[in-house]
Protein backbone atom coordinates (compact mmCIF):
# COMPACT_ATOMS: atom_id res chain seq x y z
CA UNK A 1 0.00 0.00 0.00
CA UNK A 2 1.52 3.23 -0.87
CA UNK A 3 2.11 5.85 1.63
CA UNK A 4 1.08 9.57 1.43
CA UNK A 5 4.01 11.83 2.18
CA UNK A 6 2.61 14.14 5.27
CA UNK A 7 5.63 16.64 5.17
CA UNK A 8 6.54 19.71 2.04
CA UNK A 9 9.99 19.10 1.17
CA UNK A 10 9.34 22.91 -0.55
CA UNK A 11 9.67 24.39 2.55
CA UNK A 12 12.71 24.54 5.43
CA UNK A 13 11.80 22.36 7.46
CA UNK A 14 10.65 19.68 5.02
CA UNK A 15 14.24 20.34 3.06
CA UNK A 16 15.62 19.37 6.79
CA UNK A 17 13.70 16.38 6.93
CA UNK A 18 14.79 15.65 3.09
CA UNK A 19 18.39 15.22 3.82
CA UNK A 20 17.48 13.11 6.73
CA UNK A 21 15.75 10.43 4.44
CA UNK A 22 18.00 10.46 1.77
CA UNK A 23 20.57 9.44 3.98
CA UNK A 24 18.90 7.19 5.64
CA UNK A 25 17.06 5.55 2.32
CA UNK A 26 20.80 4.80 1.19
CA UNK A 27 21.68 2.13 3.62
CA UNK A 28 19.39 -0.14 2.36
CA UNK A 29 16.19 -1.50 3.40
CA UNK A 30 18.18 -2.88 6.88
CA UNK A 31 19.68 0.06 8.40
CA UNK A 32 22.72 -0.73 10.49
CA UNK A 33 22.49 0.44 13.98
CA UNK A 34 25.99 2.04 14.50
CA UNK A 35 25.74 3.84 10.83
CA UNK A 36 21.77 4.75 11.76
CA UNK A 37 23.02 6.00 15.39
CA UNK A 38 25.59 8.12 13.40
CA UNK A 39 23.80 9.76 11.12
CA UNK A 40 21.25 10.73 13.58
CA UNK A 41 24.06 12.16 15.82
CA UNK A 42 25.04 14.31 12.92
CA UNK A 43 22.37 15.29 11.75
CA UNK A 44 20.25 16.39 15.09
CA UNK A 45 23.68 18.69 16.17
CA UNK A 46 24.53 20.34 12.61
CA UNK A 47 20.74 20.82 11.21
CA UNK A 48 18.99 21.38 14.32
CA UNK A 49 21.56 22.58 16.64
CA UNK A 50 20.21 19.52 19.28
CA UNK A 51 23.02 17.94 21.56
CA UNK A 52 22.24 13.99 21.43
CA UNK A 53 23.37 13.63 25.06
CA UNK A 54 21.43 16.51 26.32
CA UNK A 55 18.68 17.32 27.88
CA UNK A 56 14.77 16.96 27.02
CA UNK A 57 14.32 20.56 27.00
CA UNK A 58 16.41 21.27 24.00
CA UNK A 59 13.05 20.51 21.93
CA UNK A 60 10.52 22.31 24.28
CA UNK A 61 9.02 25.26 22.64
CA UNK A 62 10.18 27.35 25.18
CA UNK A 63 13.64 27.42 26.43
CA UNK A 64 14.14 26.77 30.41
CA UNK A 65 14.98 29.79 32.83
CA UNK A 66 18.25 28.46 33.93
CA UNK A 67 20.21 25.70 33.42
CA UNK A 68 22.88 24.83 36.27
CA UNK A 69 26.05 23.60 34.99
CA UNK A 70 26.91 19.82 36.78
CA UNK A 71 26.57 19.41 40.51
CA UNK A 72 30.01 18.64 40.96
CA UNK A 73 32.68 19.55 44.07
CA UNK A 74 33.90 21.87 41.67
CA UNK A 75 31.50 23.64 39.84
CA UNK A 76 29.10 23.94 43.57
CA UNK A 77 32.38 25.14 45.65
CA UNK A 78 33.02 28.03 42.88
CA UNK A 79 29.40 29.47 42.50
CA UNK A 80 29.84 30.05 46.70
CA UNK A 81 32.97 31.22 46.73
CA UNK A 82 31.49 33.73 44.46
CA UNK A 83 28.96 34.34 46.85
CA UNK A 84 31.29 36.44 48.37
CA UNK A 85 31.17 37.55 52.21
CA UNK A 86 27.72 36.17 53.02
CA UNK A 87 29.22 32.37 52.58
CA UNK A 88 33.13 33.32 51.87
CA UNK A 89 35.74 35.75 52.97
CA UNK A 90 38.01 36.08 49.89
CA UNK A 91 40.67 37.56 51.91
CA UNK A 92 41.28 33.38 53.90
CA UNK A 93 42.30 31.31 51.12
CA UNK A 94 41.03 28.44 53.02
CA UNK A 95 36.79 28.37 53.21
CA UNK A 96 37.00 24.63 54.85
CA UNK A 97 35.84 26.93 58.32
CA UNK A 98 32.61 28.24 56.18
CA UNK A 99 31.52 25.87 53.83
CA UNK A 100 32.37 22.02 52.66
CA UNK A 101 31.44 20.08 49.35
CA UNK A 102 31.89 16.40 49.12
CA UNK A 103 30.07 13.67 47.27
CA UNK A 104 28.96 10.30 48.48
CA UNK A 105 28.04 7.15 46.83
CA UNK A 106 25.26 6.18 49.01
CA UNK A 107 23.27 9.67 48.95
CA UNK A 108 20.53 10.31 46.12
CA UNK A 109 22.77 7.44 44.10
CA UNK A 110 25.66 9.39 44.12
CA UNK A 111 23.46 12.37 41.98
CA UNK A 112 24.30 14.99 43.76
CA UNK A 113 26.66 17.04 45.97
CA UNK A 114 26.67 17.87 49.76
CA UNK A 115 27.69 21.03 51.34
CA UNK A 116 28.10 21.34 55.31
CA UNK A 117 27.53 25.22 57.02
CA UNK A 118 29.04 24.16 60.17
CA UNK A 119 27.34 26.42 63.01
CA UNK A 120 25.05 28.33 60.08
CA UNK A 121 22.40 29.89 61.38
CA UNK A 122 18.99 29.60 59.33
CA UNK A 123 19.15 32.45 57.24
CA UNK A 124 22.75 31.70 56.12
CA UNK A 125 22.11 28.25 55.42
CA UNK A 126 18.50 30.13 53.06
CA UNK A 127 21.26 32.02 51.86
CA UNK A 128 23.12 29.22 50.15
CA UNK A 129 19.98 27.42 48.99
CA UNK A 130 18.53 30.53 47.53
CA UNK A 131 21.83 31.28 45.72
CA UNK A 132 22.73 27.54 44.58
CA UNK A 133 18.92 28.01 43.13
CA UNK A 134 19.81 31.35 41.11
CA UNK A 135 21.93 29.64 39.29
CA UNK A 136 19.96 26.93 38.37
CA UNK A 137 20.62 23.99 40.92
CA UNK A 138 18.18 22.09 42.91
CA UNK A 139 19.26 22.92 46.06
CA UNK A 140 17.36 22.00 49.43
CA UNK A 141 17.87 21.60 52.75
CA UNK A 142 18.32 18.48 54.67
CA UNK A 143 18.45 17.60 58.30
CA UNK A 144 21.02 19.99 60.24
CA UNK A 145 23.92 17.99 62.58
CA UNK A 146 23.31 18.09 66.20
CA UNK A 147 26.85 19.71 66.58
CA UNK A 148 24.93 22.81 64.56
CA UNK A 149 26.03 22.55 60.89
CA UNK A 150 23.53 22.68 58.12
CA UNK A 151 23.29 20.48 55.31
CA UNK A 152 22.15 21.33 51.94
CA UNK A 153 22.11 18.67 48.99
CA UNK A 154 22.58 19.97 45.87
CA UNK A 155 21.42 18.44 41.97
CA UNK A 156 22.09 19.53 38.52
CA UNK A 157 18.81 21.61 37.63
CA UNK A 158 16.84 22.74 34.94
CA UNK A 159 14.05 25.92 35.79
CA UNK A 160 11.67 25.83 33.63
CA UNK A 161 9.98 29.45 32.45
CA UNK A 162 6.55 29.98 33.53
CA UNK A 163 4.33 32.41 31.40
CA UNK A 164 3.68 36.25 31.87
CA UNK A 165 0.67 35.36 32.15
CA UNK A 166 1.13 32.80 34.93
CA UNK A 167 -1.52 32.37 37.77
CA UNK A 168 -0.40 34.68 40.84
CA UNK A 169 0.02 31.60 42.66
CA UNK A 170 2.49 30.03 40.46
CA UNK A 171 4.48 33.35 40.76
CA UNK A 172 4.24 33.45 44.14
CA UNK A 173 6.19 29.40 44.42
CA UNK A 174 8.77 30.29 42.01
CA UNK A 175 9.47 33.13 44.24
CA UNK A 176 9.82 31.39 47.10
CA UNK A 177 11.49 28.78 45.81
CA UNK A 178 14.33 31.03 44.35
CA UNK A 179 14.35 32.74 47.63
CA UNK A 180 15.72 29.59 49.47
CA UNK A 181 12.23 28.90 51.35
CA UNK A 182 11.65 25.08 51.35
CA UNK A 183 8.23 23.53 52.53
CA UNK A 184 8.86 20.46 54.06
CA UNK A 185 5.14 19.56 52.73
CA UNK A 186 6.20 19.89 49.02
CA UNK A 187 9.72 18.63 49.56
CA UNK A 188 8.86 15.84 51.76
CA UNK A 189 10.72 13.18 49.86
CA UNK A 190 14.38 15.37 50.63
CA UNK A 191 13.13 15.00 54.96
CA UNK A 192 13.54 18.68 55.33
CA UNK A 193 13.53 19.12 58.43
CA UNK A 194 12.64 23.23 58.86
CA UNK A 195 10.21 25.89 58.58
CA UNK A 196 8.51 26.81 55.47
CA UNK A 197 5.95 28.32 53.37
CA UNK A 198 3.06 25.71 52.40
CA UNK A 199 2.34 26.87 48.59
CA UNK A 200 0.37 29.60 48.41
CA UNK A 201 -3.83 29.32 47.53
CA UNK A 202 -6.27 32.21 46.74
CA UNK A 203 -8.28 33.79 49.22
CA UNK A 204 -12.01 33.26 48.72
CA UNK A 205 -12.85 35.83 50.30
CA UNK A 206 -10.54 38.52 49.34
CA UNK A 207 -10.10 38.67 45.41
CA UNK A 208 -6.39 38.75 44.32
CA UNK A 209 -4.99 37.78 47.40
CA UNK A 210 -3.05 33.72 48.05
CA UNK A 211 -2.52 32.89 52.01
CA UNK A 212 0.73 31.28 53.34
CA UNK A 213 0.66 29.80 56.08
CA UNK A 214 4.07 28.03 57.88
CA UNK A 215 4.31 24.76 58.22
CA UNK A 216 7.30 22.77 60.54
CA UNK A 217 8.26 20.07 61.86
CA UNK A 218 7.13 19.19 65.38
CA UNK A 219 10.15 20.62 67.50
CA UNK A 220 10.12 23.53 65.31
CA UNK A 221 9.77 26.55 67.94
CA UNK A 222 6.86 29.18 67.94
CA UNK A 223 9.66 31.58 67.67
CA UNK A 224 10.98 29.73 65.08
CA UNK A 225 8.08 29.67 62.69
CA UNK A 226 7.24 33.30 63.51
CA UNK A 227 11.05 34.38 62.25
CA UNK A 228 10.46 32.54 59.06
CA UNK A 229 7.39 34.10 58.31
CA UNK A 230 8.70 37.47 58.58
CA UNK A 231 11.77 36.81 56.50
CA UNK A 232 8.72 35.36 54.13
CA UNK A 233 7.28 38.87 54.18
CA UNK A 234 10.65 40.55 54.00
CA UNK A 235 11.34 39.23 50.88
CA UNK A 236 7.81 39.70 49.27
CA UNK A 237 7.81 43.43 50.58
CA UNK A 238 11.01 43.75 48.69
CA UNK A 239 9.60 42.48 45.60
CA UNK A 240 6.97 44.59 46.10
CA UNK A 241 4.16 42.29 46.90
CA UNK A 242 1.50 43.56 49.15
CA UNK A 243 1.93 42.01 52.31
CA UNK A 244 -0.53 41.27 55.36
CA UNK A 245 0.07 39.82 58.44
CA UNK A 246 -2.53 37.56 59.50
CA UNK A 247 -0.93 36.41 62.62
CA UNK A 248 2.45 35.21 63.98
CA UNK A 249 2.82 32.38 61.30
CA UNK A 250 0.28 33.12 58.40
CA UNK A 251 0.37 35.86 55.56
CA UNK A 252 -2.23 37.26 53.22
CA UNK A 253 -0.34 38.61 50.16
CA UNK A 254 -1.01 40.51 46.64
CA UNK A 255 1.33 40.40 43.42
CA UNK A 256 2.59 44.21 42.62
CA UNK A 257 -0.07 46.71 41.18
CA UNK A 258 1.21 47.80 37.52
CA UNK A 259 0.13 50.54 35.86
């Protein structure tokens, strides 16, 4: 049965998909798999400017926010160095006393790196996360050492773009998220063990407005939960969100009013 042809070799693209069947069509009616795999390779990096080995969203139709380069010792212990004083003082040469990265086999499958704050307190260690996030990683915080460090595990990311047009309460996550605010509700499967936002919901009673509440672990402190939702508000207030406290440990807030 003959086929109909579903692509116009007139235009660009169908000249593109041409030169793909042509070569192809001239190994024969059993392709070998090394010569197939080849011309594939070629043809997906020189024609459509695709990596083979890379990542899915090469084809989405639209390109990610960030992409962080690989969680490794080297490339995580350079992006804080260049955090600067917050995490590093450039004038020690030695930042062992501020921060540590190391990798081990038998955490996330060897995926990802670790970096110890020893005696951070929470807003440095939000610090790190929200900066490791800027630059693309997927960065969270894990259960802190009795002896007082912080640790954070850190994966090779990908953030995706969300649209303009984007529900206020998608905004609203992303900004937490690159803020260094972790829920342990959304990022139960990483046991975070501290205070965060849960994701943010519309008020039904008050049009345009999402409520955050805080949500912790059971030791968590009342004092504890209050300080986190005031850095919450901090940060939306500079951002120029509307903010409203509704008590010690739950907000009310509104996206920026644009002209």
């Amino acid at each position: 049965m003959p086929l109909t042809r579903r692509f116009d070799p007139t235009t660009a693209d169908g000249q593109r998909i041409a030169v793909l069947a042509r070569r192809l069509l001239a190994l024969g009616t059993h392709w070998p798999g090394s010569a197939t795999v080849g011309i594939l390779n070629e043809w997906f990096v020189e024609t459509l400017g695709i990596d083979p080995e890379g990542s899915v969203y090469q084809a989405d139709t639209t390109p990610p926010c960030l992409v962080s380069p690989d969680a490794t010792i080297e490339n995580v212990t350079e992006r804080l160095l260049d955090a600067g004083h917050p995490l590093h003082d450039p004038h020690r040469p030695d930042h062992a006393n501020e921060f540590t990265v190391t990798t081990d086999p038998a955490c996330c499958g060897g995926d990802c790196v670790t970096v110890t704050l020893p005696y951070a307190r929470p807003s440095r260690a939000r610090f790190a996360v929200s900066w490791l996030r800027q630059a693309g990683y997927d960065a969270a915080e894990h259960n802190s050492r009795p002896s007082g460090g912080r640790l954070l595990h850190v994966h090779h990311g990908v953030i995706r773009n969300i649209p303009a047009d984007a529900p206020a309460e998608i905004r609203a996550a992303q900004y937490l998220w690159f803020q260094g605010f972790t829920s342990p509700i959304t990022h139960a499967h990483l046991h975070a063990e501290v205070p965060g936002p849960t994701p943010p919901v519309p008020v039904t009673w008050r049009p345009g407005w999402l409520s955050i509440d805080i949500a912790a672990p059971l030791d968590a402190t009342a004092r504890q939960r209050k300080k986190t939702a005031t850095a919450i508000a901090d940060a939306f207030r500079t951002a120029d969100w509307q903010v409203d406290r509704r008590g010690p440990e739950a907000l009310h807030i509104h996206p920026p009013i644009t002209p």
